[in-house]
C-alpha atoms as a PDB file:
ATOM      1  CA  UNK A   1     163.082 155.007 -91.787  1.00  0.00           C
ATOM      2  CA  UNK A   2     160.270 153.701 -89.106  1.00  0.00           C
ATOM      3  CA  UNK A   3     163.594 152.239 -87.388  1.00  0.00           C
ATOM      4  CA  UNK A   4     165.375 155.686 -87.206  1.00  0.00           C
ATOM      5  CA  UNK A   5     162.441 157.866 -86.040  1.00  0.00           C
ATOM      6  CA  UNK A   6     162.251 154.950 -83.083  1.00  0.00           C
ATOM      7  CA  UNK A   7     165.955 155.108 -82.201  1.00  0.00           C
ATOM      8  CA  UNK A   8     165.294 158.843 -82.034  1.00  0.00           C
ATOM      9  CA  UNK A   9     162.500 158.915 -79.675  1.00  0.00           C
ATOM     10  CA  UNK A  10     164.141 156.423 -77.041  1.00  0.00           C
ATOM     11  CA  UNK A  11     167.364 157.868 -77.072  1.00  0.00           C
ATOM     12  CA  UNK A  12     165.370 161.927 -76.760  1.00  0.00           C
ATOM     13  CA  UNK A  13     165.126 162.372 -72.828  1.00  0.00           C
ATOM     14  CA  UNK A  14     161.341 163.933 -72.286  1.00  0.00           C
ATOM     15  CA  UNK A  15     160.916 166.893 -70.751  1.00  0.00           C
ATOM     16  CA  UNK A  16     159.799 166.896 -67.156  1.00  0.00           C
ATOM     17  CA  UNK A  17     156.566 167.267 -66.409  1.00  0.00           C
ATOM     18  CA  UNK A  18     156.721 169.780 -63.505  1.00  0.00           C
ATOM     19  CA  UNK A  19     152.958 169.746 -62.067  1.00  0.00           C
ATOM     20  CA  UNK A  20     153.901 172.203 -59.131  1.00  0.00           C
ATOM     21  CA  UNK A  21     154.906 174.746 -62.260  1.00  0.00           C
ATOM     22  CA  UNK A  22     152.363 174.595 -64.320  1.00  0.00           C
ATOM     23  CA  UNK A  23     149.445 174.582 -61.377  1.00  0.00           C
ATOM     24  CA  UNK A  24     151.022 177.716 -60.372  1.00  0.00           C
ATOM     25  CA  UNK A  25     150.893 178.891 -63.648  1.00  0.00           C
ATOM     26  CA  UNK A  26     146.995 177.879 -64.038  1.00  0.00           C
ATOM     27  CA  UNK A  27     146.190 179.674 -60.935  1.00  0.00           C
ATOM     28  CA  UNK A  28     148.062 183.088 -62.164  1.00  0.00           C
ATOM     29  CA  UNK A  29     146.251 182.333 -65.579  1.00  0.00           C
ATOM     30  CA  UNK A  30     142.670 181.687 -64.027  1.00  0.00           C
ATOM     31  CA  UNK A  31     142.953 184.733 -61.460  1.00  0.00           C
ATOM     32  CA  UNK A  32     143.727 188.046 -63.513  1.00  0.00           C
ATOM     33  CA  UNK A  33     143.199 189.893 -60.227  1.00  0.00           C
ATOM     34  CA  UNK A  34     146.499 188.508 -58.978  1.00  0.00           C
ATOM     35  CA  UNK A  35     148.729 191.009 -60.899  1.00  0.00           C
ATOM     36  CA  UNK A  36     145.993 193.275 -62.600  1.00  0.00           C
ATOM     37  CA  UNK A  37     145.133 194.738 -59.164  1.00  0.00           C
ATOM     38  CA  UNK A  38     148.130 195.439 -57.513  1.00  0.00           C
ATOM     39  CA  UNK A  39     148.841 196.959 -61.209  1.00  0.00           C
ATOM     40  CA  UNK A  40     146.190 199.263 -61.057  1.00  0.00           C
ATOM     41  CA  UNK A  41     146.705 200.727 -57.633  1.00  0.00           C
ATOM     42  CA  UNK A  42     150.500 201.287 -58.679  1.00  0.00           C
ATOM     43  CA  UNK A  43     149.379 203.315 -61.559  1.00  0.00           C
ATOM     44  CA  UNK A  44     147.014 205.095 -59.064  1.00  0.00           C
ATOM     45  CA  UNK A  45     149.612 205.475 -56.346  1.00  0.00           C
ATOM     46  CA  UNK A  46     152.413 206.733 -58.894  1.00  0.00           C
ATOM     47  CA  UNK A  47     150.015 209.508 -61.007  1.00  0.00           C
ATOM     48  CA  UNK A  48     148.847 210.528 -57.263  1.00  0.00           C
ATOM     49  CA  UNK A  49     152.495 210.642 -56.422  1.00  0.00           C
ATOM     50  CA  UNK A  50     153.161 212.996 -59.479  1.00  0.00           C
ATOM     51  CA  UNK A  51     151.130 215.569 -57.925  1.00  0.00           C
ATOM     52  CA  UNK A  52     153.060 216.234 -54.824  1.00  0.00           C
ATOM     53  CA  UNK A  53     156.117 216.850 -56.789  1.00  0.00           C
ATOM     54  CA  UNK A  54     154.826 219.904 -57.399  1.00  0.00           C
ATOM     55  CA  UNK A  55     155.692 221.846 -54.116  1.00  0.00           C
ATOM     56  CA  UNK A  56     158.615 219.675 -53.851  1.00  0.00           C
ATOM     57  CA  UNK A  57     160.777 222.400 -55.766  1.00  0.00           C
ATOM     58  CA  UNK A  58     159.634 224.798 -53.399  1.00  0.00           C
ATOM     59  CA  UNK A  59     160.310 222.881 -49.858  1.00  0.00           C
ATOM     60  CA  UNK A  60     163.859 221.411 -51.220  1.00  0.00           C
ATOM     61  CA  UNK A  61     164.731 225.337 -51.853  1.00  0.00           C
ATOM     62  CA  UNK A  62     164.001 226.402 -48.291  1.00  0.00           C
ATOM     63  CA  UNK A  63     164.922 223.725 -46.346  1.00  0.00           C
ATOM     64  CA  UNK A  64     168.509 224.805 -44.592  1.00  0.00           C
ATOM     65  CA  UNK A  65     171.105 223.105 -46.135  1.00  0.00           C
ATOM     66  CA  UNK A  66     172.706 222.383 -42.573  1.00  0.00           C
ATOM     67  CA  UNK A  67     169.675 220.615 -41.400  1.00  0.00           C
ATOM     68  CA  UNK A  68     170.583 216.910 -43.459  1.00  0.00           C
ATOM     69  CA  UNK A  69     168.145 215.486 -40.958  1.00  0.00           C
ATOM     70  CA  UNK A  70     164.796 217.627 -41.942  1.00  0.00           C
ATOM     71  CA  UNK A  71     165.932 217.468 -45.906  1.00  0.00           C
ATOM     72  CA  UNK A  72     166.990 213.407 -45.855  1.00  0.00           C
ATOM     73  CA  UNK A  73     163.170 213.368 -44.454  1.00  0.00           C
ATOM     74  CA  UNK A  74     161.486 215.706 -46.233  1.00  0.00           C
ATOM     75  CA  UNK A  75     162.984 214.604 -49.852  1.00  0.00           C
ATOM     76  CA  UNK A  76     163.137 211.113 -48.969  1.00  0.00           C
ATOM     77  CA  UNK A  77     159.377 210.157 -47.610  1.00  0.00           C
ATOM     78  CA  UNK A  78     157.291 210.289 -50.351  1.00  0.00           C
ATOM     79  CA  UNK A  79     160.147 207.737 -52.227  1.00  0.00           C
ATOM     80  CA  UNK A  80     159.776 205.434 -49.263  1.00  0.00           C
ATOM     81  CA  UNK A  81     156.054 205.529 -48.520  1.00  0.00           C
ATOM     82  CA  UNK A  82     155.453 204.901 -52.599  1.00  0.00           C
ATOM     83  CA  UNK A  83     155.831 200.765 -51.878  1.00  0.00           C
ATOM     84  CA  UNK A  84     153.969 200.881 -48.788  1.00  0.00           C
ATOM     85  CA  UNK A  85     149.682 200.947 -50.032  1.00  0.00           C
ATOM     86  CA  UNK A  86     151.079 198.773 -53.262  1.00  0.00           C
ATOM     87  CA  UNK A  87     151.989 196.132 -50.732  1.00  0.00           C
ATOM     88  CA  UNK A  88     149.352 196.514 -48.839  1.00  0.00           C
ATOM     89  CA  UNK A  89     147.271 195.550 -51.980  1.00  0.00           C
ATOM     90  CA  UNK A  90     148.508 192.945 -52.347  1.00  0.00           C
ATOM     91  CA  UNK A  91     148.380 191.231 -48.570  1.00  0.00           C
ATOM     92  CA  UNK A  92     144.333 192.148 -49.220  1.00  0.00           C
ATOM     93  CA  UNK A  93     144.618 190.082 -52.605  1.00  0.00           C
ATOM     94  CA  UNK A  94     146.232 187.497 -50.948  1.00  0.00           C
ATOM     95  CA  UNK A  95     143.421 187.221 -48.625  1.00  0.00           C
ATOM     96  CA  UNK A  96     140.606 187.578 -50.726  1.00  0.00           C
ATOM     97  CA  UNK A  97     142.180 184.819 -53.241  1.00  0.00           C
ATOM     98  CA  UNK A  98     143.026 182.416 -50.307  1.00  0.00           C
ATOM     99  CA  UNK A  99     139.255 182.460 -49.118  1.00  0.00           C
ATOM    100  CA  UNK A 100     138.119 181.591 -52.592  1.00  0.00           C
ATOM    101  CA  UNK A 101     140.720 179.710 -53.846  1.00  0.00           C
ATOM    102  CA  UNK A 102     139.362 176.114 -53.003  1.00  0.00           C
ATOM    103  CA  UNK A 103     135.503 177.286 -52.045  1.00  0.00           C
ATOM    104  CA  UNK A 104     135.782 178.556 -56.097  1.00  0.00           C
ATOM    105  CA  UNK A 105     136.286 175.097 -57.708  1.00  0.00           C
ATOM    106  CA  UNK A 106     133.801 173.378 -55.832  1.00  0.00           C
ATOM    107  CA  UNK A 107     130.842 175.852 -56.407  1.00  0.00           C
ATOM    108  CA  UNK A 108     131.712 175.808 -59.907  1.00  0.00           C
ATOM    109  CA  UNK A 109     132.368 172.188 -60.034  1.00  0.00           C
ATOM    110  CA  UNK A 110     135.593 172.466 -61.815  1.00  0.00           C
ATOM    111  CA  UNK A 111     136.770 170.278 -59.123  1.00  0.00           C
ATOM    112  CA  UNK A 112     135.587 167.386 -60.804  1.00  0.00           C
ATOM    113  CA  UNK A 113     137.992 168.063 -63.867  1.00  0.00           C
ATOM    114  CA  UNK A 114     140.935 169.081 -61.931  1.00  0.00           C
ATOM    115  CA  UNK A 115     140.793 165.899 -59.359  1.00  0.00           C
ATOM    116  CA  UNK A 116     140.784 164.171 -63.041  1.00  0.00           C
ATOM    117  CA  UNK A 117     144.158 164.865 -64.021  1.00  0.00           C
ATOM    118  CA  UNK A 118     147.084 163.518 -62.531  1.00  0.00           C
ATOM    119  CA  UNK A 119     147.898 166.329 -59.832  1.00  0.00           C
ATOM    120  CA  UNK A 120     147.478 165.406 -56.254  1.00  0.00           C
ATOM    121  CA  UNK A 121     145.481 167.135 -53.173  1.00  0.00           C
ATOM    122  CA  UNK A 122     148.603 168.031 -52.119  1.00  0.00           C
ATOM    123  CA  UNK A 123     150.591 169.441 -54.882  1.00  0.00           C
ATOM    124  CA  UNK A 124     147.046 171.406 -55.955  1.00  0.00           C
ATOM    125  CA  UNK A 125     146.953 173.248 -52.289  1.00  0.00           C
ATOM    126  CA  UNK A 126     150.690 174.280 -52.099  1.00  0.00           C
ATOM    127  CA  UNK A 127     150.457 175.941 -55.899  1.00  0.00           C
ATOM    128  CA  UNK A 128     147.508 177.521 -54.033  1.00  0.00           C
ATOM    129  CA  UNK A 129     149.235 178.568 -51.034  1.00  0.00           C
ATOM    130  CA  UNK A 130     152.072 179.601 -53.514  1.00  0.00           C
ATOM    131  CA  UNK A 131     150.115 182.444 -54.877  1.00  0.00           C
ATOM    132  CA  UNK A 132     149.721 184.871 -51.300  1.00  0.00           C
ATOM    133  CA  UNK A 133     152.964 183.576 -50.013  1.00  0.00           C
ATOM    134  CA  UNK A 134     155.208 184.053 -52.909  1.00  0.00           C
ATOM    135  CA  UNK A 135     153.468 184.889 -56.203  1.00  0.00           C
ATOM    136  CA  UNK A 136     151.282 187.820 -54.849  1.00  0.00           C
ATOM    137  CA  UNK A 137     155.118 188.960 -52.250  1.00  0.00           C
ATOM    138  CA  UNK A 138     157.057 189.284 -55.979  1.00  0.00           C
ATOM    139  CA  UNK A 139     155.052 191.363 -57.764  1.00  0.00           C
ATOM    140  CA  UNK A 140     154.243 193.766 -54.725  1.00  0.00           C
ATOM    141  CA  UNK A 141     158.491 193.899 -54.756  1.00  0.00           C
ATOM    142  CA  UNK A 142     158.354 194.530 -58.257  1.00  0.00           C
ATOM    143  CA  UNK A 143     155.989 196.975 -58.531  1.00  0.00           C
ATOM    144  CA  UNK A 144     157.374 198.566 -55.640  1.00  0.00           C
ATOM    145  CA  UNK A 145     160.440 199.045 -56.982  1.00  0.00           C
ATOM    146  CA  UNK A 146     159.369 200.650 -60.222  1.00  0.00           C
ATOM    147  CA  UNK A 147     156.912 202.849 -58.617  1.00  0.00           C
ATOM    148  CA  UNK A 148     159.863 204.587 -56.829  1.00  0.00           C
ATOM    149  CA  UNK A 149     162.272 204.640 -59.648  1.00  0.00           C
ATOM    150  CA  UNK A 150     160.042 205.931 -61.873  1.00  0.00           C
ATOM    151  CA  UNK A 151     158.966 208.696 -59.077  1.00  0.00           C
ATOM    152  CA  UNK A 152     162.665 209.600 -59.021  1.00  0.00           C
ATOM    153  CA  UNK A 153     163.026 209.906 -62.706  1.00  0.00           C
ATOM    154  CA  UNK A 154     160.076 212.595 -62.205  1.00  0.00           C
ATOM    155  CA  UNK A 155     161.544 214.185 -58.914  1.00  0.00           C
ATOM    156  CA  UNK A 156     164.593 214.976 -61.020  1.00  0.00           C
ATOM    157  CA  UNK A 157     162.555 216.309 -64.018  1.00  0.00           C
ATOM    158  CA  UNK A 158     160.657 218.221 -61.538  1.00  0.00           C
ATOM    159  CA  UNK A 159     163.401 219.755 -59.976  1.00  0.00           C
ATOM    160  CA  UNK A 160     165.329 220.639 -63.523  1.00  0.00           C
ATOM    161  CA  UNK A 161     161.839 222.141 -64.475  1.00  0.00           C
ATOM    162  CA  UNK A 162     161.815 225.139 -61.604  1.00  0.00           C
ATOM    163  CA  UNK A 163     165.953 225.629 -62.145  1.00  0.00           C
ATOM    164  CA  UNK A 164     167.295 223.714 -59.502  1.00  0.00           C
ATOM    165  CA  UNK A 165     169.759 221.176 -59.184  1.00  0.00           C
ATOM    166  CA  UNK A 166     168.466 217.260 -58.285  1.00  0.00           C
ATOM    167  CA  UNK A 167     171.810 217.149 -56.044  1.00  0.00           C
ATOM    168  CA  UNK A 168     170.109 216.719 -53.537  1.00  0.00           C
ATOM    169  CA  UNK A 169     167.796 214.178 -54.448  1.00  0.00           C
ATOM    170  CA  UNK A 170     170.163 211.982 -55.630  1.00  0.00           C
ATOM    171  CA  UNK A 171     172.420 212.609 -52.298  1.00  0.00           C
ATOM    172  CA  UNK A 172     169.572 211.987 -50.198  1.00  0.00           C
ATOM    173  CA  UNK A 173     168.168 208.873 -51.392  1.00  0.00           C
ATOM    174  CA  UNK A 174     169.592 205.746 -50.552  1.00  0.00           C
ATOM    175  CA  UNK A 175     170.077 203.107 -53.363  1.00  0.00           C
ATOM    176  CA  UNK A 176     171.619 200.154 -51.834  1.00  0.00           C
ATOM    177  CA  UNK A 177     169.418 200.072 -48.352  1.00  0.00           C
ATOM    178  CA  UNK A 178     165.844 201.160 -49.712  1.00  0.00           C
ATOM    179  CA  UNK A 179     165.591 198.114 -52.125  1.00  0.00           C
ATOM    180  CA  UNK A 180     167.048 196.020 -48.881  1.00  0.00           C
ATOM    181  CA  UNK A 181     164.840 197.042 -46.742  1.00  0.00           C
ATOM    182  CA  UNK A 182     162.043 196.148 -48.952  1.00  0.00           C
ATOM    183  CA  UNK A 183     163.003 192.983 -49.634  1.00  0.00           C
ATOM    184  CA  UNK A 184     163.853 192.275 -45.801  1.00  0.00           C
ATOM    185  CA  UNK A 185     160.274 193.973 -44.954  1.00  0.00           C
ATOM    186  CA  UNK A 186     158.536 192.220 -47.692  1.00  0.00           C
ATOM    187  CA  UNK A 187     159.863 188.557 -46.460  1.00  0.00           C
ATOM    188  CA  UNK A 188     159.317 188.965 -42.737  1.00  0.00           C
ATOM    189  CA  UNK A 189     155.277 190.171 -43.457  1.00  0.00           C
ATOM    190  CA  UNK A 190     155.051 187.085 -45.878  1.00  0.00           C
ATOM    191  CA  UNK A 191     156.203 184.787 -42.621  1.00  0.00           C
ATOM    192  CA  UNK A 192     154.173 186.545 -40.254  1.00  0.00           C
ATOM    193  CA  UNK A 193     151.477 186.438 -42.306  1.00  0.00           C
ATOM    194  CA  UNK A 194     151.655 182.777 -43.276  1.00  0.00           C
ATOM    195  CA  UNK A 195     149.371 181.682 -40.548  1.00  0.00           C
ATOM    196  CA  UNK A 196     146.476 183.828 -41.840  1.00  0.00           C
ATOM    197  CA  UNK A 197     146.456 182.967 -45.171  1.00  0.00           C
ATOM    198  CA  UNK A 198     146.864 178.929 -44.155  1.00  0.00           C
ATOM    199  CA  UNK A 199     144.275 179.363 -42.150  1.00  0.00           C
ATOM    200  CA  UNK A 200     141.698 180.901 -45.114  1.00  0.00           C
ATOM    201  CA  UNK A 201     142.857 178.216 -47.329  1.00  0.00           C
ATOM    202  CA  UNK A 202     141.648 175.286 -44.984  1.00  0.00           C
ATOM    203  CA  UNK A 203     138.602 177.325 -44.160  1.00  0.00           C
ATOM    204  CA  UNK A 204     138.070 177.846 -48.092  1.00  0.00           C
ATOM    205  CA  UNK A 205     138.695 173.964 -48.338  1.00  0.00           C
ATOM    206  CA  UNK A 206     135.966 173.225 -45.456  1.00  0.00           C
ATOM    207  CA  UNK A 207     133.025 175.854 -45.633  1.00  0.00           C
ATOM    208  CA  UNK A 208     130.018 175.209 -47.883  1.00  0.00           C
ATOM    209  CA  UNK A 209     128.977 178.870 -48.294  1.00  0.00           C
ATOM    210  CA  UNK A 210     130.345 182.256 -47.293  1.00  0.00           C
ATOM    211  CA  UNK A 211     133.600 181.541 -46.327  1.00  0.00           C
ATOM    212  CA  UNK A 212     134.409 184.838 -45.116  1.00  0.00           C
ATOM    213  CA  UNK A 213     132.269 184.711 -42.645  1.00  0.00           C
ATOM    214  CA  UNK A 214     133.277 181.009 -41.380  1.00  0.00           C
ATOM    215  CA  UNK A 215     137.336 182.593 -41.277  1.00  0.00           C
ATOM    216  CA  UNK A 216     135.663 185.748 -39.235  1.00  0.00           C
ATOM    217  CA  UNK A 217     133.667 184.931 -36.796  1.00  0.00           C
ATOM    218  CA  UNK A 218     134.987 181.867 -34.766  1.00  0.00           C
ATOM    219  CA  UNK A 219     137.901 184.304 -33.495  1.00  0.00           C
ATOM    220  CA  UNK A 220     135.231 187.169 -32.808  1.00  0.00           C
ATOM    221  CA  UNK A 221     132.995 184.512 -30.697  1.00  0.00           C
ATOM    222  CA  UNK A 222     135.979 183.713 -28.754  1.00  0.00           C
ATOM    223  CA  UNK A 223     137.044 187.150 -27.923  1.00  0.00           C
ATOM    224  CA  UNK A 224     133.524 187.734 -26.827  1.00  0.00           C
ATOM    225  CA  UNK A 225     133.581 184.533 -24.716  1.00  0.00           C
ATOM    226  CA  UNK A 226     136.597 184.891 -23.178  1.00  0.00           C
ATOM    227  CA  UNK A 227     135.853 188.917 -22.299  1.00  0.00           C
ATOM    228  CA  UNK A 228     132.508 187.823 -20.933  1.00  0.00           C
ATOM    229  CA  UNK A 229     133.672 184.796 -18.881  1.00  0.00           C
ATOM    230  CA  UNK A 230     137.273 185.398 -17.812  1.00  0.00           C
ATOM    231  CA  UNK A 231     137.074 189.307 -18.056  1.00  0.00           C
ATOM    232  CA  UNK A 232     140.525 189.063 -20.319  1.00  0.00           C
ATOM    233  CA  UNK A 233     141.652 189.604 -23.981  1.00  0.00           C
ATOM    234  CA  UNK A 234     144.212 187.825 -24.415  1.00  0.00           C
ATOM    235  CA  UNK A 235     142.955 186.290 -27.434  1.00  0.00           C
ATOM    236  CA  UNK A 236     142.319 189.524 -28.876  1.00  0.00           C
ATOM    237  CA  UNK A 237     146.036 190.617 -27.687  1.00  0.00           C
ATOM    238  CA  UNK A 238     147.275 187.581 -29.835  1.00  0.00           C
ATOM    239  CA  UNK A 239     145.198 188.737 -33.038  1.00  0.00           C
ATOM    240  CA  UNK A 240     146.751 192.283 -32.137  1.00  0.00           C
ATOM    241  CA  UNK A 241     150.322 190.724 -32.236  1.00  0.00           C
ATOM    242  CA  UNK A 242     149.724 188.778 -35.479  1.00  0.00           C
ATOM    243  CA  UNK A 243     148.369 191.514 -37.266  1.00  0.00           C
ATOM    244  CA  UNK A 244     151.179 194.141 -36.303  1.00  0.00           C
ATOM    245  CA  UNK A 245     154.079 191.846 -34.109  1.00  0.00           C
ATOM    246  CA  UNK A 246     156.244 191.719 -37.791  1.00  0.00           C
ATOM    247  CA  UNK A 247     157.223 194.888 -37.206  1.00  0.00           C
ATOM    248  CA  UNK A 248     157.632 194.953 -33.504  1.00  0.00           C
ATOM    249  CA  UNK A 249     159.824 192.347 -33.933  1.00  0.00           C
ATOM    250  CA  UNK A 250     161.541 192.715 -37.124  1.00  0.00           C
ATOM    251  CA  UNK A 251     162.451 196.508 -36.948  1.00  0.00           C
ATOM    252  CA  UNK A 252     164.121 198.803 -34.496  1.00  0.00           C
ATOM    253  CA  UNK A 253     163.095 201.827 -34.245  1.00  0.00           C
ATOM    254  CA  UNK A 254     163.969 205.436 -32.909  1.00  0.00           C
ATOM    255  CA  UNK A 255     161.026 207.248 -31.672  1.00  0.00           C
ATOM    256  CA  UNK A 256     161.848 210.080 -34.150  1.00  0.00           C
ATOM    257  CA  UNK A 257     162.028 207.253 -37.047  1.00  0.00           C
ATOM    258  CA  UNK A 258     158.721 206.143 -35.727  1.00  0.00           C
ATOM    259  CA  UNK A 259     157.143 209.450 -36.396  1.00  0.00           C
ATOM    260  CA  UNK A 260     158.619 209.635 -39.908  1.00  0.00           C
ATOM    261  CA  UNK A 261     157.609 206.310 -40.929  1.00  0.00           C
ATOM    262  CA  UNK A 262     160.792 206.129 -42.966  1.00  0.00           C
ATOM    263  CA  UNK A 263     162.482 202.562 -43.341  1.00  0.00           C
ATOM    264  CA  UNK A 264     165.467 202.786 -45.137  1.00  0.00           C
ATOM    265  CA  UNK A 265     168.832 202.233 -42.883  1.00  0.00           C
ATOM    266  CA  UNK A 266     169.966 198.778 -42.430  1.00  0.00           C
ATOM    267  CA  UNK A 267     170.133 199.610 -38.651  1.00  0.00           C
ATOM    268  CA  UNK A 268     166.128 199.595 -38.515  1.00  0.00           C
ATOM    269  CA  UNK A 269     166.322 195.730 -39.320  1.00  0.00           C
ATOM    270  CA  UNK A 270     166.986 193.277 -36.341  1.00  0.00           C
ATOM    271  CA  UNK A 271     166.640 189.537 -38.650  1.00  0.00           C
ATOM    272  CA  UNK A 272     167.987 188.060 -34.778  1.00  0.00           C
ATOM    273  CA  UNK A 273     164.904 188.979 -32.919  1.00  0.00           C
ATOM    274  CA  UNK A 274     162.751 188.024 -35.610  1.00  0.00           C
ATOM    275  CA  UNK A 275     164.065 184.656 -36.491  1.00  0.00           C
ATOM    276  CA  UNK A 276     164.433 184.093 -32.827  1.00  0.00           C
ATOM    277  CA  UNK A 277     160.480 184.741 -31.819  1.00  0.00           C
ATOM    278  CA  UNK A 278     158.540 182.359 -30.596  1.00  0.00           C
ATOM    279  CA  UNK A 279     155.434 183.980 -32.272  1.00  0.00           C
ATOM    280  CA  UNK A 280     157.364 183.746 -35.842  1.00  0.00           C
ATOM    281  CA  UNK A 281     157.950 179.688 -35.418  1.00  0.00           C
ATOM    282  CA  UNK A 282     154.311 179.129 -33.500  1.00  0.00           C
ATOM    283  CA  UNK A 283     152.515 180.939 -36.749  1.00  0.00           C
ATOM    284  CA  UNK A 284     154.827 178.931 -39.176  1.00  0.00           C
ATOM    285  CA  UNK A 285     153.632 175.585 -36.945  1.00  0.00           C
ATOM    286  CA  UNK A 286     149.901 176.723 -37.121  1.00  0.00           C
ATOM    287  CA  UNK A 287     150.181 177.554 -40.772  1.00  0.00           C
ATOM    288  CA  UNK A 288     151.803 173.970 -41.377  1.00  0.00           C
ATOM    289  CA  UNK A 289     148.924 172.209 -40.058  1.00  0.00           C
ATOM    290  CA  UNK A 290     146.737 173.963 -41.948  1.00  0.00           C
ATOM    291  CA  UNK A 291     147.924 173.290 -45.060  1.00  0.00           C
ATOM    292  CA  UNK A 292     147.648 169.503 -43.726  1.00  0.00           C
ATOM    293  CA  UNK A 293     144.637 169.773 -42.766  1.00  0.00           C
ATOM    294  CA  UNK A 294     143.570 171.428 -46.386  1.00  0.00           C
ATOM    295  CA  UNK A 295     145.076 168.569 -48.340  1.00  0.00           C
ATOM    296  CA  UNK A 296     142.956 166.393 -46.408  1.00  0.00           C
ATOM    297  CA  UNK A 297     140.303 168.093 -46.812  1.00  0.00           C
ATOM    298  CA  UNK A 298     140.319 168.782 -50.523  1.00  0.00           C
ATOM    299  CA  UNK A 299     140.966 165.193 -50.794  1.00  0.00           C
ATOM    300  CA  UNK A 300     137.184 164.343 -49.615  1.00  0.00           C
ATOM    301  CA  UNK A 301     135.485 167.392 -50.354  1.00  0.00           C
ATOM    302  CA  UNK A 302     132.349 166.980 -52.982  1.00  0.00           C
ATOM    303  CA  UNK A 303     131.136 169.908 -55.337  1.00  0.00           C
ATOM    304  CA  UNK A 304     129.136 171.903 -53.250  1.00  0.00           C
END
C-alpha cells in the first residue's frame, strides 16, 4: 500500500508555486482600499449621475432633430464623463498605496516575516509596482464600464418614464469606440504615469518617516532653485508635461471636441505620436531605474 501511495506522489507533477501571483494577491488582500475605494466613488458617481437624468427627458425633446451635432453632445456627455472621476480615483489610490507600500512593512516590522519566506527583493517590489500600474488600471476599466452601462439602462428607463422613445439614446451612443477609447486612454495614463509611481515606491523604500513629504519636496526645492538662480522653469515645465503630456500626445483634438470634453471617436487617438515620444520612453527609463534602485534598497533596508 506504502509502495502505491509513493508511486503516486512521484509520478503527480506539483503545482507551481507562482510567488509573483500570490504576492499580488497578498497585497490586494492586505490593502482593502485598493478596490473598496474606487467602489465607493462609483456608487457615488452613478446615484449622482441618476439625478441628472431627470431633465434629460426634457432637453432630448427640444433639441432639433437636424442638429446631430448638439444632440450626439448633449445625450452623449454625461455617458462619457461617468469613467472619468472613477479613474481619477484610482491614479490617487495608486499614489497613496505606492508611498506606503514599502515605508508600511518596515514601520510595522512585518518586514522581518516577509524577508523570511522565500520571495526575493525583487519579485516583492514588482507585485508592488503591479498594484498602481495594472491592478488599480483594471478595476478603474471595470468599474468604468459598468458605471456607464448601468447609466444607460436608467437613461432608457428615464426616457420610457416621460413617453418618449430611447431612439435616440441608443443612436447616439457609441458602443464599439467608447469602451476603445477607454481602454486606449486608460493604458497610455498608466505609461505616462509609470515614472511617478516608480518614483514613490523607491522613495517609500528609502525614507524613514513621512514619505510624502520626502516624494514632494525635492522637486519643489528645485523649481525654487532653478527660478531663483537661472530665472527659468523648465523643471516645473517638465512636471507640467508629466502630469498632463498623455493627453497632448496621445489624443487629437478639435477645438470644439476640446470644449466638450467628449472622447469617444477613434479619430481622437494618435497611438503613433505617443509611442513615438521621447517623453513616453524617458519616463519608462526613469521609472526602470527606480524600480532598481527599490530592489536594492529593500534588500538592505532595517525596520524602521
Amino acid at each position: 500500500m506504502s509502495t502505491s501511495s509513493e508511486s503516486l506522489n512521484e509520478s503527480t507533477p506539483l503545482a507551481p508555486v507562482r510567488p509573483m501571483y500570490w504576492s499580488v494577491r497578498r497585497e490586494i488582500w492586505e490593502n482593502r482600499s485598493i478596490y473598496l475605494v474606487p467602489l465607493i466613488v462609483a456608487a457615488f458617481v452613478l446615484f449622482g449621475s441618476l439625478f441628472g437624468l431627470i431633465g434629460l427627458a426634457r432637453k432630448i425633446q427640444s433639441l432639433p432633430a437636424y442638429n446631430s451635432a448638439t444632440q450626439h453632445t448633449m445625450v452623449v456627455r454625461p455617458l462619457s464623463l461617468v469613467p472619468a472621476p472613477i479613474m481619477f480615483i484610482t491614479f490617487l489610490v495608486g499614489i497613496f498605496y505606492a508611498l506606503d507600500a514599502l515605508h508600511g512593512e518596515r514601520r510595522d516590522r512585518s518586514i522581518l516575516f516577509w524577508k523570511s519566506l522565500p520571495v526575493s527583493d525583487r519579485i516583492t517590489v514588482l507585485s508592488k509596482a503591479t498594484i498602481p500600474l495594472i491592478v488599480l488600471p483594471l478595476i478603474g476599466l471595470a468599474l468604468g464600464m459598468l458605471a456607464q452601462f448601468f447609466l444607460l439602462m436608467f437613461s432608457h428607463a428615464a426616457l420610457l418614464a416621460h413617453g418618449m422613445s430611447p431612439a435616440p439614446l441608443w443612436s447616439e451612443y457609441r458602443f464599439v469606440q467608447e469602451p476603445l477609447v477607454m481602454i486606449y486612454g486608460m493604458a497610455v495614463h498608466v505609461l505616462w504615469f509609470a515614472p511617478i509611481y516608480c518614483w514613490l515606491l523607491l522613495i517609500s523604500a528609502w525614507a524613514k518617516r513621512t514619505p510624502l513629504l520626502w516624494a514632494a519636496v525635492p522637486p519643489l526645492v528645485v523649481m525654487m532653485l532653478e527660478k531663483m538662480v537661472f530665472q527659468t522653469t523648465y523643471f516645473a515645465s517638465l512636471l507640467r508635461y508629466r502630469a498632463i503630456g498623455a493627453m497632448l500626445e496621445a489624443f487629437v483634438r478639435s477645438p470644439a471636441e476640446r470644449g466638450s470634453g467628449i472622447l469617444d471617436q477613434l479619430t481622437q487617438l494618435d497611438p503613433v505620436r505617443f509611442l513615438t515620444a521621447p517623453g513616453l520612453w524617458l519616463g519608462l527609463m526613469f521609472a526602470a531605474a527606480c524600480l532598481v534602485a527599490a530592489v536594492r534598497l529593500r534588500r538592505n533596508r532595517e525596520p524602521i
